[in-house]
C-alpha atoms as a PDB file:
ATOM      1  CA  UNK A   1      20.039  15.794  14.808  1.00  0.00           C
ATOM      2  CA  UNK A   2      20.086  12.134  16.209  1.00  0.00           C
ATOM      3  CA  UNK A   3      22.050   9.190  13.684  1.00  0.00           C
ATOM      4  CA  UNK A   4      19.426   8.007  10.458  1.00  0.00           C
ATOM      5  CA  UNK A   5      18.295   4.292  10.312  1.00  0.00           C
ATOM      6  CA  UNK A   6      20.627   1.933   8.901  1.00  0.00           C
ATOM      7  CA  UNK A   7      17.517   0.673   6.547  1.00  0.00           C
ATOM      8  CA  UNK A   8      14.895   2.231   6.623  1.00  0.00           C
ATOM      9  CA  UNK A   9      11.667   1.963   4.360  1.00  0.00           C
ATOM     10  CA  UNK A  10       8.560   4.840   3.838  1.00  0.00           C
ATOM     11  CA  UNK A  11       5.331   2.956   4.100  1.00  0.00           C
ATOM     12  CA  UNK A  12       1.906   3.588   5.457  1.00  0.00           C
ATOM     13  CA  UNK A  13      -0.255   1.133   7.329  1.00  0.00           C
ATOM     14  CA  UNK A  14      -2.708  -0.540   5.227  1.00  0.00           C
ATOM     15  CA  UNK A  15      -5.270  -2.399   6.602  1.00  0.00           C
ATOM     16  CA  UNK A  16      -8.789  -3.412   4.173  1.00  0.00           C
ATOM     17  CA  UNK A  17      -8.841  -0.488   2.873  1.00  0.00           C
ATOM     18  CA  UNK A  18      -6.683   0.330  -0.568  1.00  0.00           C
ATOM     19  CA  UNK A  19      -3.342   2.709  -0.248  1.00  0.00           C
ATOM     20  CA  UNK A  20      -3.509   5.819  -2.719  1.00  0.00           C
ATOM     21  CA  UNK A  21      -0.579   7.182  -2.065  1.00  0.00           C
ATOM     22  CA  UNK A  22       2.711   6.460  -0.671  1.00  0.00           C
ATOM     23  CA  UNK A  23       6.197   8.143  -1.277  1.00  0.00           C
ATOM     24  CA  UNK A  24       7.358   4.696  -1.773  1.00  0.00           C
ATOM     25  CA  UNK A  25      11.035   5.047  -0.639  1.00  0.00           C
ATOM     26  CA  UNK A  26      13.668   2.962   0.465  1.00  0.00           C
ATOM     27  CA  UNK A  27      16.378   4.608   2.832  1.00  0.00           C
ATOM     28  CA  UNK A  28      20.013   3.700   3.181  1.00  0.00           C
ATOM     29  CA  UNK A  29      22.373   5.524   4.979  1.00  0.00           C
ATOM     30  CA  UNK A  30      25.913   5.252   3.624  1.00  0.00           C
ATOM     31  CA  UNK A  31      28.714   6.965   3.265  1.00  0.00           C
ATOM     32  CA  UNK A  32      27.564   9.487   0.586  1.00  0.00           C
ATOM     33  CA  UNK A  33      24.095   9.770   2.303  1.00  0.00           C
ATOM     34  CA  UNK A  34      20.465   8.399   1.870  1.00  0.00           C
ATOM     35  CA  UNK A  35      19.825   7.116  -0.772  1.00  0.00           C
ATOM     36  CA  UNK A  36      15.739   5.529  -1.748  1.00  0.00           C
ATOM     37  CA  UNK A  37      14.409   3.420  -4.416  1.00  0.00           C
ATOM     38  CA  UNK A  38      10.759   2.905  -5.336  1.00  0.00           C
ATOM     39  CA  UNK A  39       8.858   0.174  -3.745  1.00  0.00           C
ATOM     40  CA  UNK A  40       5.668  -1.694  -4.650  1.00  0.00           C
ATOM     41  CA  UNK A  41       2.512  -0.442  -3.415  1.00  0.00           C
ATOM     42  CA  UNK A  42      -1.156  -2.407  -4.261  1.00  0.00           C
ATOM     43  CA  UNK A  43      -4.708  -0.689  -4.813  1.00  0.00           C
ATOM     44  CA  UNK A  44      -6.633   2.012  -6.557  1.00  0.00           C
ATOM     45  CA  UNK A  45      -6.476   5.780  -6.491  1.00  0.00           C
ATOM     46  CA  UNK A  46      -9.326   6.989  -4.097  1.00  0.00           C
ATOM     47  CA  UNK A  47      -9.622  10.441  -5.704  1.00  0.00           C
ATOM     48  CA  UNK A  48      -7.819  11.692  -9.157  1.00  0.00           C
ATOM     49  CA  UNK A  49      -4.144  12.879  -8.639  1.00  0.00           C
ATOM     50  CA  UNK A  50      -4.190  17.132  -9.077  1.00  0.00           C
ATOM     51  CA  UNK A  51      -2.382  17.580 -12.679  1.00  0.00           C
ATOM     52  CA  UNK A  52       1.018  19.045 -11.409  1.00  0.00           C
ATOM     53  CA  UNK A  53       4.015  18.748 -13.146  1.00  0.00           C
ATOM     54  CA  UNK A  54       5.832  21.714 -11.036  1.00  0.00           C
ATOM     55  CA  UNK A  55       8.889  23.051 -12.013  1.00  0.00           C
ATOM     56  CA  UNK A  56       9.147  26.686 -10.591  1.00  0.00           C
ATOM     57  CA  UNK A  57      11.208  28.679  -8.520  1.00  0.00           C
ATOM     58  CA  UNK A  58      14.530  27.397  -6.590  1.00  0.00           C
ATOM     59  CA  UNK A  59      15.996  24.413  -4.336  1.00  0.00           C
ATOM     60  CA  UNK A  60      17.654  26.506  -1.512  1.00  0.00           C
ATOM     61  CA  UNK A  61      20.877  24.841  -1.092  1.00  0.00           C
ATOM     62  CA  UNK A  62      24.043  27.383   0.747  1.00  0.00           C
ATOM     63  CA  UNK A  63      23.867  30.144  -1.102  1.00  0.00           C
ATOM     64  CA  UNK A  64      21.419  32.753  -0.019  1.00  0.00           C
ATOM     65  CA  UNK A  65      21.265  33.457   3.679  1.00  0.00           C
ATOM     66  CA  UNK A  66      17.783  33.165   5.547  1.00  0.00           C
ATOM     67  CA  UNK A  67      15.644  34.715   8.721  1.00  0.00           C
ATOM     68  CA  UNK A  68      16.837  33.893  12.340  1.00  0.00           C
ATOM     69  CA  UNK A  69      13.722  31.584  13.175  1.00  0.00           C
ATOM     70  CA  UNK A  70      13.568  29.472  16.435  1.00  0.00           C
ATOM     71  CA  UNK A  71      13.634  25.537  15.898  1.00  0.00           C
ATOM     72  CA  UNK A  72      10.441  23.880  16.524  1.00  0.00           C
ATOM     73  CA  UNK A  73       9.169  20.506  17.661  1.00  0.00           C
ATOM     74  CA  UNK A  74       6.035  20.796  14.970  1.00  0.00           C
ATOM     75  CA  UNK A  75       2.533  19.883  15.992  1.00  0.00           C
ATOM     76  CA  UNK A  76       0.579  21.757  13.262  1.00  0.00           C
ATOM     77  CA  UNK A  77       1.292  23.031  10.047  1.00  0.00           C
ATOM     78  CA  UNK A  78      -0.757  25.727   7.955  1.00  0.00           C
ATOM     79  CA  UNK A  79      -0.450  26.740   4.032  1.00  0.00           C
ATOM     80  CA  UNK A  80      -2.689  29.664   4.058  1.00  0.00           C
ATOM     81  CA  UNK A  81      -2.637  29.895   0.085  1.00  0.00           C
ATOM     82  CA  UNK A  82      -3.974  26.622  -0.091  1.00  0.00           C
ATOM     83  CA  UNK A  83      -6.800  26.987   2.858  1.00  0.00           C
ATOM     84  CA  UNK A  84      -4.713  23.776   4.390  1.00  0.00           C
ATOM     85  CA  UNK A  85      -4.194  23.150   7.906  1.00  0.00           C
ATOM     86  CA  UNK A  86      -2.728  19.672   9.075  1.00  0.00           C
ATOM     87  CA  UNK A  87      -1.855  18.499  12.625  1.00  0.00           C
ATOM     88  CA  UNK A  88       1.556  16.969  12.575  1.00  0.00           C
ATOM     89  CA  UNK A  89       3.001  13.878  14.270  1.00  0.00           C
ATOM     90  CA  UNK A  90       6.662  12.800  14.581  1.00  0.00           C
ATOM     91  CA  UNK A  91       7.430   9.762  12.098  1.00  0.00           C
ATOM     92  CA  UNK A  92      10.431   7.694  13.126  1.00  0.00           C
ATOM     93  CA  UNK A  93      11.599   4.175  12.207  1.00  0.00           C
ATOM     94  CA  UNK A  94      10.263   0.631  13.482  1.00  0.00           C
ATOM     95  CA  UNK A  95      12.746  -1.878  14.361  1.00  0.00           C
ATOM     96  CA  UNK A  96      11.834  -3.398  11.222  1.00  0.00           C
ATOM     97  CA  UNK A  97      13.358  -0.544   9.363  1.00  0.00           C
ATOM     98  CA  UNK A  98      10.109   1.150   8.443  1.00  0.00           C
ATOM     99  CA  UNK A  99       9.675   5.007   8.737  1.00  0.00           C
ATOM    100  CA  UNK A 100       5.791   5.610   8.532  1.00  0.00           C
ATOM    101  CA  UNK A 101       3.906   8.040   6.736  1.00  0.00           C
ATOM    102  CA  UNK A 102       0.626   8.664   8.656  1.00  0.00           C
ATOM    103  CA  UNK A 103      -2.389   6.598   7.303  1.00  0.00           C
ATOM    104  CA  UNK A 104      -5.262   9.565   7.359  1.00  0.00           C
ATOM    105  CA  UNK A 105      -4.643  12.085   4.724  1.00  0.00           C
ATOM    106  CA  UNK A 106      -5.234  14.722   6.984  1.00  0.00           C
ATOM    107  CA  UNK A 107      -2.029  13.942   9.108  1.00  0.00           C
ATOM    108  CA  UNK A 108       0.586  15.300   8.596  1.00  0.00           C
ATOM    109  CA  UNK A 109       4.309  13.330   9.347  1.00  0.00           C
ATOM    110  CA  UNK A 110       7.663  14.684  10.341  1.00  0.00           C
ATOM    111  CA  UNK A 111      10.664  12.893  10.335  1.00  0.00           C
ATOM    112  CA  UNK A 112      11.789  13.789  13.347  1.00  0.00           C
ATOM    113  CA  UNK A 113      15.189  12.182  13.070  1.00  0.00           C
ATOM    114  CA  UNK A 114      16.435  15.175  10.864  1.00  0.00           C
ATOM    115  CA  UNK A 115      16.487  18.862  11.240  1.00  0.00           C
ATOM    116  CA  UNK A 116      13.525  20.607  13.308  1.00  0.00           C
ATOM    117  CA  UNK A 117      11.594  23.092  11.030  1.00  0.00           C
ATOM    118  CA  UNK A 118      13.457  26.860  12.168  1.00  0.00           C
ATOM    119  CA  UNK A 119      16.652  25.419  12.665  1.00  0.00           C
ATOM    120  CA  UNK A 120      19.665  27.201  10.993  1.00  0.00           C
ATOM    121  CA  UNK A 121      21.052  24.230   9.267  1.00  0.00           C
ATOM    122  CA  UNK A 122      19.413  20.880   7.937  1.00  0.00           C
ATOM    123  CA  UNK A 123      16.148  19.513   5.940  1.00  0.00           C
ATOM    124  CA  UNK A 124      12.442  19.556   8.041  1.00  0.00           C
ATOM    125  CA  UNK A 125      11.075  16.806   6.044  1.00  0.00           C
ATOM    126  CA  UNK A 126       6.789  16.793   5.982  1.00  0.00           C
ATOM    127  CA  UNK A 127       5.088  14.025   4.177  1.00  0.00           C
ATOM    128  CA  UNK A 128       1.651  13.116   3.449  1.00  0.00           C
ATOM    129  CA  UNK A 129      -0.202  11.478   1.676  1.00  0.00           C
ATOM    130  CA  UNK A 130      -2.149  12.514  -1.488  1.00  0.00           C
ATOM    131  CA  UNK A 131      -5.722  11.084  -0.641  1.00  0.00           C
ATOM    132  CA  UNK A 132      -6.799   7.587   0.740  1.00  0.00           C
ATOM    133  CA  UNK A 133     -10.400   5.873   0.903  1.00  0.00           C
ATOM    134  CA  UNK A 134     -11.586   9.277  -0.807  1.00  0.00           C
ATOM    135  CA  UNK A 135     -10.596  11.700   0.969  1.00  0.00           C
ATOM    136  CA  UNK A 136      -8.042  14.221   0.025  1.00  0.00           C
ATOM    137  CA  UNK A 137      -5.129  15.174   2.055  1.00  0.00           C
ATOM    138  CA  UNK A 138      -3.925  18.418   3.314  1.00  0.00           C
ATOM    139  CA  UNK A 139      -0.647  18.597   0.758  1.00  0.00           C
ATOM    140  CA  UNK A 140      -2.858  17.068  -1.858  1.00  0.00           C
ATOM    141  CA  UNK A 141      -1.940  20.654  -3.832  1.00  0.00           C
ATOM    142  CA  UNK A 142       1.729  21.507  -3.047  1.00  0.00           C
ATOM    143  CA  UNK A 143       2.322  21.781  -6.497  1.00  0.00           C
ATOM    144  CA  UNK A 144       0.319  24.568  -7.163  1.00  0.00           C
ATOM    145  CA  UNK A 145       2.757  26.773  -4.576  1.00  0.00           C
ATOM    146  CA  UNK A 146       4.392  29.793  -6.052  1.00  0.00           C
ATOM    147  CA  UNK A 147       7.968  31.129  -4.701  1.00  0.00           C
ATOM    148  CA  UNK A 148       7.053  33.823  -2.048  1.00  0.00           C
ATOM    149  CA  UNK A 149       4.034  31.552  -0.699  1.00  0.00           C
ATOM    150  CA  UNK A 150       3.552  31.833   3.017  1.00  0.00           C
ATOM    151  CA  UNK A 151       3.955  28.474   5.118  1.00  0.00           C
ATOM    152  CA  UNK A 152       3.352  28.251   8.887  1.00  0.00           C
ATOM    153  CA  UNK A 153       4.752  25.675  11.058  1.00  0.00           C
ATOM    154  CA  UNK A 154       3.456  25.744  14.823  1.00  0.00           C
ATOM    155  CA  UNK A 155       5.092  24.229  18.017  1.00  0.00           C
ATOM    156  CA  UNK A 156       7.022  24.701  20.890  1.00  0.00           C
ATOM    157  CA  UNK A 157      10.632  25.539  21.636  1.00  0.00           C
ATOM    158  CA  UNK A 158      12.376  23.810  24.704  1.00  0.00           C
ATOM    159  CA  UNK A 159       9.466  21.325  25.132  1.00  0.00           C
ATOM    160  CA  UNK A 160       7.548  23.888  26.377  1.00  0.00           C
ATOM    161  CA  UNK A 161       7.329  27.146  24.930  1.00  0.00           C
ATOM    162  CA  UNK A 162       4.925  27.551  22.317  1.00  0.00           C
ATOM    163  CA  UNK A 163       5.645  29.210  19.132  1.00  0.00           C
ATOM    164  CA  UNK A 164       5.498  29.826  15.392  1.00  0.00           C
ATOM    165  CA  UNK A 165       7.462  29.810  12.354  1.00  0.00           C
ATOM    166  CA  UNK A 166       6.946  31.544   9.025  1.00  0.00           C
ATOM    167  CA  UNK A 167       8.501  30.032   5.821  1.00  0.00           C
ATOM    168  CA  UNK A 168       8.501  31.218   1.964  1.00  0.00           C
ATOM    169  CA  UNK A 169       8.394  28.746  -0.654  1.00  0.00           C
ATOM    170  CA  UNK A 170      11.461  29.283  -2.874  1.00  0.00           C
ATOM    171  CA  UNK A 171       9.871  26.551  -5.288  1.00  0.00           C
ATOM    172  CA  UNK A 172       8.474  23.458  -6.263  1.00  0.00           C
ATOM    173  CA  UNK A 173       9.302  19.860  -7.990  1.00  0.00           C
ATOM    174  CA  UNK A 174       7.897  17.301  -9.276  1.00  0.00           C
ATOM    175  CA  UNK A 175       9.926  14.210  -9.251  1.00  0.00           C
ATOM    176  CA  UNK A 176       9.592  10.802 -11.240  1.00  0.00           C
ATOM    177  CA  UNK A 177       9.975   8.121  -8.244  1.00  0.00           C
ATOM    178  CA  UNK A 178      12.951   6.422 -10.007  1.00  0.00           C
ATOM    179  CA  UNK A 179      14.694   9.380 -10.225  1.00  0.00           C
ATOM    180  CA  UNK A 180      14.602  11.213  -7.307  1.00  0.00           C
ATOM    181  CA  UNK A 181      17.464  12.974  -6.279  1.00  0.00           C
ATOM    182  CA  UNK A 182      16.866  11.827  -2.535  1.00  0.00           C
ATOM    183  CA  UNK A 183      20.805  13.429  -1.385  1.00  0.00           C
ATOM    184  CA  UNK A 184      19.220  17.257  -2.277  1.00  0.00           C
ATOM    185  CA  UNK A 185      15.886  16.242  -0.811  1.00  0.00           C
ATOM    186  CA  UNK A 186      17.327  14.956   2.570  1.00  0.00           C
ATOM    187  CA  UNK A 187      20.403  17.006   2.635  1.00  0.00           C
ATOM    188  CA  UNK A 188      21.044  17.782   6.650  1.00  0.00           C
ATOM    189  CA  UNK A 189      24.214  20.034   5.672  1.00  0.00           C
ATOM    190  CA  UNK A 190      21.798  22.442   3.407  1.00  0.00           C
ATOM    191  CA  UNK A 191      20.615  25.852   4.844  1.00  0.00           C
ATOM    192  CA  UNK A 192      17.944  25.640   7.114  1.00  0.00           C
ATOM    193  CA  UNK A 193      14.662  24.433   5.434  1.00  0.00           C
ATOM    194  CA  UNK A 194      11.439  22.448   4.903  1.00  0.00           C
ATOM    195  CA  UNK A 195      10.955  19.895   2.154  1.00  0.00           C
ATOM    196  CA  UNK A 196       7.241  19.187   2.257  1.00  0.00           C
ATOM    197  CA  UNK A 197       6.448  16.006   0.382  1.00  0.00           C
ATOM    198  CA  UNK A 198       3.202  14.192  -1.349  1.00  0.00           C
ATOM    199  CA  UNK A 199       2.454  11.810  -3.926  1.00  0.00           C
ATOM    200  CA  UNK A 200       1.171  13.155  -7.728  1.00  0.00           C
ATOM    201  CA  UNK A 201       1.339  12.438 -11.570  1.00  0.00           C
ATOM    202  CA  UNK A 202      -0.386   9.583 -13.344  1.00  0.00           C
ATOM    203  CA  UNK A 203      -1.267   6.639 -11.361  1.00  0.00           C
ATOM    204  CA  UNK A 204      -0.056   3.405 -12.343  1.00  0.00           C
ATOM    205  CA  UNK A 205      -2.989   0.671 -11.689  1.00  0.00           C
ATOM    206  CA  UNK A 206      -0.130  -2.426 -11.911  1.00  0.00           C
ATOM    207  CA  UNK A 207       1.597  -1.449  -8.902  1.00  0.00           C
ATOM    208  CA  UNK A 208      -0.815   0.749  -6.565  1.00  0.00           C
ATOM    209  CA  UNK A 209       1.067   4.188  -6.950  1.00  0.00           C
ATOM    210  CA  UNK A 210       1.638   7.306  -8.077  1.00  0.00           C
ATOM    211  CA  UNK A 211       4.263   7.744 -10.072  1.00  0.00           C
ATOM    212  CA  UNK A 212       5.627  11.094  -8.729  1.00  0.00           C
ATOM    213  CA  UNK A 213       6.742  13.045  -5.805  1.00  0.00           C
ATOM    214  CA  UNK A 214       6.017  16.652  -5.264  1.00  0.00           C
ATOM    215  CA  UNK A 215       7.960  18.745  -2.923  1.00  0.00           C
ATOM    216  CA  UNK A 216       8.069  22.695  -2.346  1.00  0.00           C
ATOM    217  CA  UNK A 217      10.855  23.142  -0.138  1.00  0.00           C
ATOM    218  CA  UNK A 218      10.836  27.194   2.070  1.00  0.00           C
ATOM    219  CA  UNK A 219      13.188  28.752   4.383  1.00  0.00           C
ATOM    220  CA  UNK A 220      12.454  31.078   7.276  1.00  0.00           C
ATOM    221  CA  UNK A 221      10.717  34.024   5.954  1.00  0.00           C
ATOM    222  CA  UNK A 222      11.962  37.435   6.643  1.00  0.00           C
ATOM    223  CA  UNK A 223       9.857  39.357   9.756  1.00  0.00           C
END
């Protein structure tokens, strides 16, 4: 994987329009690893949050060895449980420090500075957002995923060859902003995996967000 920002801070572009989600997460790399805070985020929830206070299955960490898969550069990704399909865009930094979560709900962001989804070792993070200006985005129900859920990440292998991989949700959080453990979430020495990431919970109206984080993380499912 290439070096994590310095400083680096999850935002979305906000033009007239009001923000109804973002992850809201400040980046630091130290010693230890990333670390993130919660950061302030003005307007009004375009569409009511899902109720999803997930708590199921397992964070794959070492301990149980997964499928040979073939690491991706995503361009699409597909829940077929949830009838979701998302193109995908790589998400880096600005030199301000920013990494960018991408403004339509139906976009999908990869933070291509960590693992690629397939690879044997490392976090594929996806993030998106919940809904904005009313509509609601592709991960809008992540936390409705069961362990054993099918998820399908598309795109191509060498720069060139296209190609698929099949994942399995192990299982699902949901994560109060303040305490999010952001070293499990982003960990690049864990077994191969995806943590896929959206806003949920109650909204608070004083600050413009959500006031959790869902994430289902899945490993390379078995042929």
């Amino acid at each position: 994987m290439t070096s994590s920002p310095t400083s680096a801070r999850v935002v979305a572009r906000v033009g007239i329009l009001p923000l109804a989600c973002v992850l809201g997460i400040v980046l630091v790399l130290a010693v230890a690893g990333l670390t993130w805070n919660s950061s302030t985020r003005y307007g009004k929830p375009a569409a009511a949050a899902p109720a999803t206070h997930a708590q199921v299955g397992s964070v794959p960490v070492t301990a149980s060895p997964v499928a040979a898969a073939v690491p991706l550069s995503p361009n699409r990704i597909v829940i077929p449980r949830l009838k979701a399909t998302a193109s995908v865009v790589n998400v880096g930094t600005t030199s301000d420090g920013e990494l960018q979560v991408p403004e339509n709900p139906k976009v999908v962001g990869w933070w291509s500075p960590g693992a690629k989804p397939g690879a044997t070792k490392g976090t594929a993070i996806f993030a998106g957002h919940i809904n904005f200006n009313g509509v609601t985005g592709t991960l809008a129900h992540i936390g409705s995923l069961k362990p054993g859920d099918e998820v399908d990440v598309y795109g191509t292998h060498n720069a060139r060859n296209a190609s698929k991989v099949r994942f399995a949700v192990t299982g699902v959080r949901t994560y109060h902003k303040t305490k999010l453990p952001y070293k499990q979430i982003f960990d690049q020495a864990s077994v191969g995996r995806l943590a896929i990431v959206t806003c949920g919970g109650p909204f608070d109206a004083s600050t413009g967000n959500y006031l959790d984080n869902i994430v289902a993380f899945a490993v390379p499912a078995a042929s």
